[in-house]
N, C-alpha and C. Protein backbone atom coordinates (compact mmCIF):
# COMPACT_ATOMS: atom_id res chain seq x y z
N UNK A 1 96.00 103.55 114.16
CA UNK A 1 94.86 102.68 114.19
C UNK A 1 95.29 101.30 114.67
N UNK A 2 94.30 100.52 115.06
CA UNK A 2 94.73 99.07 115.24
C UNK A 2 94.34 98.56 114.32
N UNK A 3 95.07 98.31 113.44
CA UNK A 3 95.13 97.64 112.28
C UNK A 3 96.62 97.64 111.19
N UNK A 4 96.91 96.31 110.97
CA UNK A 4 98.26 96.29 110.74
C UNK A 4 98.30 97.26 108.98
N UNK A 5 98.84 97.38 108.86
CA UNK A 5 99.60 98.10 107.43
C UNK A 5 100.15 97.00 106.65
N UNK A 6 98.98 97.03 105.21
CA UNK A 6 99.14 96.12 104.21
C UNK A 6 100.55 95.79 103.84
N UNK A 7 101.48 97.00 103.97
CA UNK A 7 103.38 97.03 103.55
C UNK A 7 104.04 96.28 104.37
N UNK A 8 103.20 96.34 105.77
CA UNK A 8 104.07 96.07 106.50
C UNK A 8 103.35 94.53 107.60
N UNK A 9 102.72 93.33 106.91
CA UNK A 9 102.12 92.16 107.71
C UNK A 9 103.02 91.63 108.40
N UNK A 10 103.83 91.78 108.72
CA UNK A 10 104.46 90.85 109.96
C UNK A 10 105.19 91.77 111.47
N UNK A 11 105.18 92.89 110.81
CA UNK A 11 105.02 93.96 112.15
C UNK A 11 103.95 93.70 112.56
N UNK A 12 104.35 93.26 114.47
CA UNK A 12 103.34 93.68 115.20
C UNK A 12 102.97 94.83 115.73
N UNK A 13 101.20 94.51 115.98
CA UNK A 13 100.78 95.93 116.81
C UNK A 13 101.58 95.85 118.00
N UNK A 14 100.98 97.08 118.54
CA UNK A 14 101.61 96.93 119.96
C UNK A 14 100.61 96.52 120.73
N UNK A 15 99.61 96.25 120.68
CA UNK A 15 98.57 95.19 121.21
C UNK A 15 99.05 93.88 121.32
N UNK A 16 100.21 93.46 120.44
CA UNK A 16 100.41 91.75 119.99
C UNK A 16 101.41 91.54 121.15
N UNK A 17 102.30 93.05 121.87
CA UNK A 17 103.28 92.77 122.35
C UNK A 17 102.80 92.65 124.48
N UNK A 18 102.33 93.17 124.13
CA UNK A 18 101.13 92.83 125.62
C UNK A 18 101.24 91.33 126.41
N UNK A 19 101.85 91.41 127.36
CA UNK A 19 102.09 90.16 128.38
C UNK A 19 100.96 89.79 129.62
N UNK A 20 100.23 90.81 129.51
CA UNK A 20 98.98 90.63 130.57
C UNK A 20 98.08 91.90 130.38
N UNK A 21 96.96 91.85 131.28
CA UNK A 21 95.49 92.18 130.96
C UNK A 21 96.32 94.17 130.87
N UNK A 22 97.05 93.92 132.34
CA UNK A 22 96.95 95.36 132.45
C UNK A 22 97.78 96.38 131.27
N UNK A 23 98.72 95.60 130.55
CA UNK A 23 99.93 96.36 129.80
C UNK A 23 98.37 95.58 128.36
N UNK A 24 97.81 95.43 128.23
CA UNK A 24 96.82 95.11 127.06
C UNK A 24 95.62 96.58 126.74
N UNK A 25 95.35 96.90 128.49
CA UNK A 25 94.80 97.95 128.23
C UNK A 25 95.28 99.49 128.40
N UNK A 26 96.85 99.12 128.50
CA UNK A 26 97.46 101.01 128.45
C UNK A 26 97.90 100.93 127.09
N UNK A 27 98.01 99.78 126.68
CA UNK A 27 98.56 100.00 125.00
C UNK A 27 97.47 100.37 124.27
N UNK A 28 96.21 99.96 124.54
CA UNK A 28 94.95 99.91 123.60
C UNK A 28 94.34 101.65 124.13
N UNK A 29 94.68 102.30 125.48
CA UNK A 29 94.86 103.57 125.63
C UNK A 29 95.59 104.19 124.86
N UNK A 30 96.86 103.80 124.25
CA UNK A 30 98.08 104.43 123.50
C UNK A 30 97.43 104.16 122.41
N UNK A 31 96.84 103.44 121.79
CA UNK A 31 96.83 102.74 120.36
C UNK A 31 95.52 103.87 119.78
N UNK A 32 94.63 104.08 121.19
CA UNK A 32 93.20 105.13 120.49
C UNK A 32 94.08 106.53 120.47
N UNK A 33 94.45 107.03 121.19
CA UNK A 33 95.41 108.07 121.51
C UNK A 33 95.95 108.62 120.04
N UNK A 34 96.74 107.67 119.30
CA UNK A 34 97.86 107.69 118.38
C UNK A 34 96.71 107.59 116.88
N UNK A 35 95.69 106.39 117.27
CA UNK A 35 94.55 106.24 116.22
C UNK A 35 94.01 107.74 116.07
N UNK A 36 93.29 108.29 116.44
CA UNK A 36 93.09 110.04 116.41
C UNK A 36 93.74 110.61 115.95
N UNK A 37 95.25 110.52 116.21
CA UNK A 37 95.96 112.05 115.20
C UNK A 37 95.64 112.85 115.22
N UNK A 38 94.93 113.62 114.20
CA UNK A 38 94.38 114.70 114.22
C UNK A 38 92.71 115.27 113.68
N UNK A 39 91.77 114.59 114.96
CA UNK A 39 90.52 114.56 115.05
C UNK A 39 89.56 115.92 114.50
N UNK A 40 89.30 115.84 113.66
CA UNK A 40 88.49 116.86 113.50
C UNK A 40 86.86 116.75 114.03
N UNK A 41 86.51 117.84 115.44
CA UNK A 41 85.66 117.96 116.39
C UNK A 41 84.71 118.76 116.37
N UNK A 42 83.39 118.74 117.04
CA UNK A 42 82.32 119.68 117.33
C UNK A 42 81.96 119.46 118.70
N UNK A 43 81.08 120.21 118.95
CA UNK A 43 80.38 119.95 120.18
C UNK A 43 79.34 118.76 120.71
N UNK A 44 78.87 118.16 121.78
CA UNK A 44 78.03 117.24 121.76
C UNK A 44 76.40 118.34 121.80
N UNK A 45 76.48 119.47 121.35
CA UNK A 45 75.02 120.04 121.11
C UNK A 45 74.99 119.95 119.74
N UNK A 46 75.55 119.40 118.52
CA UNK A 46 75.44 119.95 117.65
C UNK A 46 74.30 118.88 117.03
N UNK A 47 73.16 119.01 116.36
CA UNK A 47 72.15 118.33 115.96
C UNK A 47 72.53 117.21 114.81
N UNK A 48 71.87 116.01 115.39
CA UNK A 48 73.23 114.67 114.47
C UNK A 48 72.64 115.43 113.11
N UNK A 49 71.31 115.76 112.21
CA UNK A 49 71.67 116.16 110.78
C UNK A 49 72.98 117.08 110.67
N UNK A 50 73.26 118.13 111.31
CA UNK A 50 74.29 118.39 111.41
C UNK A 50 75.74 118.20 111.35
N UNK A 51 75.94 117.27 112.32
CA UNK A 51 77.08 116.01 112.01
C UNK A 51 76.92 115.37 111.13
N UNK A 52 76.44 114.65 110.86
CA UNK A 52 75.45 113.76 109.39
C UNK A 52 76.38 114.44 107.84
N UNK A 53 76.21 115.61 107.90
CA UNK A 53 76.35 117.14 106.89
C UNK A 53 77.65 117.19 106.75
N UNK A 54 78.53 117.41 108.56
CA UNK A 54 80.07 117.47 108.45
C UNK A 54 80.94 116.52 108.47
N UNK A 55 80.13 114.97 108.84
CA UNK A 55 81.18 114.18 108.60
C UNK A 55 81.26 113.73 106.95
N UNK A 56 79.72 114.06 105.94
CA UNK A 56 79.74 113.22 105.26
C UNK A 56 80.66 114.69 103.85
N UNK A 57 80.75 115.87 104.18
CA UNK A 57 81.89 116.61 103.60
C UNK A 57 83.05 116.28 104.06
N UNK A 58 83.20 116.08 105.17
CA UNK A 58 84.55 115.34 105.18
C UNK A 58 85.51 114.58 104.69
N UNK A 59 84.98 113.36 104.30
CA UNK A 59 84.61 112.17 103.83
C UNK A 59 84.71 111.92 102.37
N UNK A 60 83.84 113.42 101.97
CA UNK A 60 83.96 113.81 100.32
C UNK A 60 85.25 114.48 100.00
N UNK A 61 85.96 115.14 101.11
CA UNK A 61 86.97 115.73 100.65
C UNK A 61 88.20 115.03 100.32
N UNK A 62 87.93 114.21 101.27
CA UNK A 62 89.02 112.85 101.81
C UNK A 62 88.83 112.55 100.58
N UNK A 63 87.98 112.40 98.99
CA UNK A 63 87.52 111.71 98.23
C UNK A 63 88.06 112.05 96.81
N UNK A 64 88.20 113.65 96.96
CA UNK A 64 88.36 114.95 96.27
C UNK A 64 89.64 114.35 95.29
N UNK A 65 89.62 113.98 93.83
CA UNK A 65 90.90 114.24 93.51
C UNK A 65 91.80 115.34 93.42
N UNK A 66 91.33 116.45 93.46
CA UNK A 66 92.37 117.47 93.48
C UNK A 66 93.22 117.60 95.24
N UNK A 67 92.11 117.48 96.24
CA UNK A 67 92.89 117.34 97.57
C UNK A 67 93.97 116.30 97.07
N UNK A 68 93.32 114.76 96.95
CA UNK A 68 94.62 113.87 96.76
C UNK A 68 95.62 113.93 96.37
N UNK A 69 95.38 114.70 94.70
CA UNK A 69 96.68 115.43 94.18
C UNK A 69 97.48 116.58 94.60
N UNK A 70 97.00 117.11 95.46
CA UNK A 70 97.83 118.35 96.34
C UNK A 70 98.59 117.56 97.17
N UNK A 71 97.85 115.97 98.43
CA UNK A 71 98.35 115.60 99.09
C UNK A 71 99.40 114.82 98.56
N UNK A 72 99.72 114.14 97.52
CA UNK A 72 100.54 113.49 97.16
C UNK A 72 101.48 114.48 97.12
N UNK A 73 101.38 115.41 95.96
CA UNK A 73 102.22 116.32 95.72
C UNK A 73 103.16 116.70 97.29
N UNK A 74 102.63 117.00 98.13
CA UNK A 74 103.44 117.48 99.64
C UNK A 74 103.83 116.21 100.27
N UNK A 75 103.32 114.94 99.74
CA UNK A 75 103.84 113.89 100.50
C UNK A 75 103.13 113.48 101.37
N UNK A 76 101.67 113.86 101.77
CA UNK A 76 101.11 113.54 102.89
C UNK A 76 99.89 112.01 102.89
N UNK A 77 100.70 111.32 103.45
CA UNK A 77 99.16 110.27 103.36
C UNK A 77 97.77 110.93 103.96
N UNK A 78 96.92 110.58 103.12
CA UNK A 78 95.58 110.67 103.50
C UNK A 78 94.95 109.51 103.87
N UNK A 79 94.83 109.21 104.79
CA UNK A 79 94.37 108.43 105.64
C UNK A 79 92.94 108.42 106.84
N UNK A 80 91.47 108.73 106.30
CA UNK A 80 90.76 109.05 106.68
C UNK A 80 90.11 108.28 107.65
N UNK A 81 89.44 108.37 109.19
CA UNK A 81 88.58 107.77 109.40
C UNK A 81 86.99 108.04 109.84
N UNK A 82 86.17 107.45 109.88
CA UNK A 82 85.05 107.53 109.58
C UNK A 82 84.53 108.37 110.95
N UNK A 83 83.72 109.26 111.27
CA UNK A 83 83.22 110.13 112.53
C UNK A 83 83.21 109.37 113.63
N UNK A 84 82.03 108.49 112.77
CA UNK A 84 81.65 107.34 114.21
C UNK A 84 82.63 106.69 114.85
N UNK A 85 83.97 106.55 114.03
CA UNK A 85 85.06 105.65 114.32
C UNK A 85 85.86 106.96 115.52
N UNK A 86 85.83 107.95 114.90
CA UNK A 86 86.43 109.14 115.99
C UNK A 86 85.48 109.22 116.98
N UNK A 87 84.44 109.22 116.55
CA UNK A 87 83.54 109.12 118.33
C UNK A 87 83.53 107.86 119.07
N UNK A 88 83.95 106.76 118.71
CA UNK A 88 83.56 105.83 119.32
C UNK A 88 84.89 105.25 119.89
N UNK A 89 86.20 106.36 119.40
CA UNK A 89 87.46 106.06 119.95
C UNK A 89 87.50 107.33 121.17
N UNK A 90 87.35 108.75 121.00
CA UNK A 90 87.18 109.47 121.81
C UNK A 90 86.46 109.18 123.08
N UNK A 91 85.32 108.44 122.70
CA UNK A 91 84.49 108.08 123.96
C UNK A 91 85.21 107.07 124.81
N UNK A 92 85.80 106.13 124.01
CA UNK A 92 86.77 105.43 125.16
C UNK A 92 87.63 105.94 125.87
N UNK A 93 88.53 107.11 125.27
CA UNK A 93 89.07 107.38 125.82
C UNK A 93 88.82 108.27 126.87
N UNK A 94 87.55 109.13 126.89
CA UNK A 94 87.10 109.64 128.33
C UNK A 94 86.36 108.86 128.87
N UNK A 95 86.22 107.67 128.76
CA UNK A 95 85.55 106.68 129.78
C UNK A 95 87.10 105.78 130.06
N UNK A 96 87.69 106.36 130.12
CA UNK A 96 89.41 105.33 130.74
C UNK A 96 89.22 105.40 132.21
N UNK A 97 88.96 104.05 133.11
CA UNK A 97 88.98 104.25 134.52
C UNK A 97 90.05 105.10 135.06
N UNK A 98 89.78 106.00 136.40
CA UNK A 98 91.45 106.80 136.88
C UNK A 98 92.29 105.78 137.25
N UNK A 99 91.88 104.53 137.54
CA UNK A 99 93.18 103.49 138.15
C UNK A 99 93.77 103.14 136.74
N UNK A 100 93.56 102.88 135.81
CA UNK A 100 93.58 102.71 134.17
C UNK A 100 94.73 103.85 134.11
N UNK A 101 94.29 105.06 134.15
CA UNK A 101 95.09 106.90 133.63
C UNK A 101 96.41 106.71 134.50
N UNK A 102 96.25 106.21 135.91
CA UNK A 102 97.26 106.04 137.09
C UNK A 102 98.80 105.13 135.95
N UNK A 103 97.94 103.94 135.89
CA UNK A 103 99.26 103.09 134.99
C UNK A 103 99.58 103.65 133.85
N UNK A 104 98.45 104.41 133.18
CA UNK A 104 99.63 104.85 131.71
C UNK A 104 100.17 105.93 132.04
N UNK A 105 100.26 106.69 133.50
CA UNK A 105 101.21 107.79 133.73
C UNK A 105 102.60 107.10 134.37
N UNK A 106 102.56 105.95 134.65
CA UNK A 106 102.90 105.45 135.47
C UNK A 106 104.13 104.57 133.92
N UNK A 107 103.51 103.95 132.90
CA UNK A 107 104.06 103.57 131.74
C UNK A 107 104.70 104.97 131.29
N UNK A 108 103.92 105.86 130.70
CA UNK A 108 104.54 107.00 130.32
C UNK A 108 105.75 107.63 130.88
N UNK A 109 105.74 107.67 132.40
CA UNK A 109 107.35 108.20 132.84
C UNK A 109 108.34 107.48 133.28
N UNK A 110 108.14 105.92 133.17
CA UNK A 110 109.23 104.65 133.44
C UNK A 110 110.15 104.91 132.94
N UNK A 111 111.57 104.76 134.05
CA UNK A 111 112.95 105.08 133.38
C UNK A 111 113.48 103.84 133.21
N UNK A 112 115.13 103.68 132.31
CA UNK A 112 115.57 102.29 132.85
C UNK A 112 115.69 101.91 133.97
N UNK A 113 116.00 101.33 134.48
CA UNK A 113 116.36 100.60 136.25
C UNK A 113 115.54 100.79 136.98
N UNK A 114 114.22 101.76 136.53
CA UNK A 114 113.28 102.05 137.74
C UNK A 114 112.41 100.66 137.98
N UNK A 115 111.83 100.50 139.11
CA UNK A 115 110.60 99.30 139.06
C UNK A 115 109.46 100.02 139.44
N UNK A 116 108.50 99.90 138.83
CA UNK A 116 106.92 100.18 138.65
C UNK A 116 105.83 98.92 139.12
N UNK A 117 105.30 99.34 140.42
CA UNK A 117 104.48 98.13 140.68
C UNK A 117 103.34 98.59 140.48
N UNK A 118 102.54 97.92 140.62
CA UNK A 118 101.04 98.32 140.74
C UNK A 118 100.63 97.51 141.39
N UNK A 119 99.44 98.24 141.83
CA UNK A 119 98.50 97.74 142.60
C UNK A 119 97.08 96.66 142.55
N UNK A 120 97.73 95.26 142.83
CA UNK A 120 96.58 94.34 142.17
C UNK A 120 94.78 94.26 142.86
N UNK A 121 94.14 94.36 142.32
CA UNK A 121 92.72 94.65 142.78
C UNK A 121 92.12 93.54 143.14
């Protein structure tokens, strides 16, 4: 998520480490990417009462003391976020311009010594 970790306030995001517009928006690509984890999805036919139904069991489970106590027990943070927050990060990320996708493939396979230019618009 973009949002710092109460343990940890003086780590920066990797948003903070951003030197210009373009390395601001492949990190904030990386940052929704990594924010998701592990999205639990439906279809865009599914009728919002519907969604309404599965995000708000979700939500309850996330809530559940016995889940919590299983999750502790295995060690797992539970760390929930809200549907709208998964749809409204998913949607960015398929609305990422292709010149946008170009640089974070372009970030993604940078070696040492290589130089990576891009192309200013």
């Amino acid at each position: 998520m973009r949002r710092k970790e109460a343990e940890l306030p003086d780590v920066p995001l990797l948003i903070d480490l951003a030197t210009n517009d373009d390395q601001k928006q492949i990190f904030t690509f990386f940052s929704q990417v990594v924010a998701l984890s592990r999205p639990v999805a439906t279809t865009p036919e599914v009728p919002a009462d519907r969604v309404s139904a599965l995000r708000n069991a979700f939500m309850a489970t996330m809530k559940d003391p016995d889940f919590l106590a299983d999750a502790e027990k295995q060690q797992v943070d539970v760390g929930p976020m809200e549907g709208s927050e998964v749809q409204r990060l998913t949607q960015a990320i398929l609305d990422t311009p292709p010149a946008m996708l170009d640089k974070v493939r372009a970030a993604m396979t940078h070696r040492k010594g290589d130089e990576v230019k891009y192309e200013k618009k």
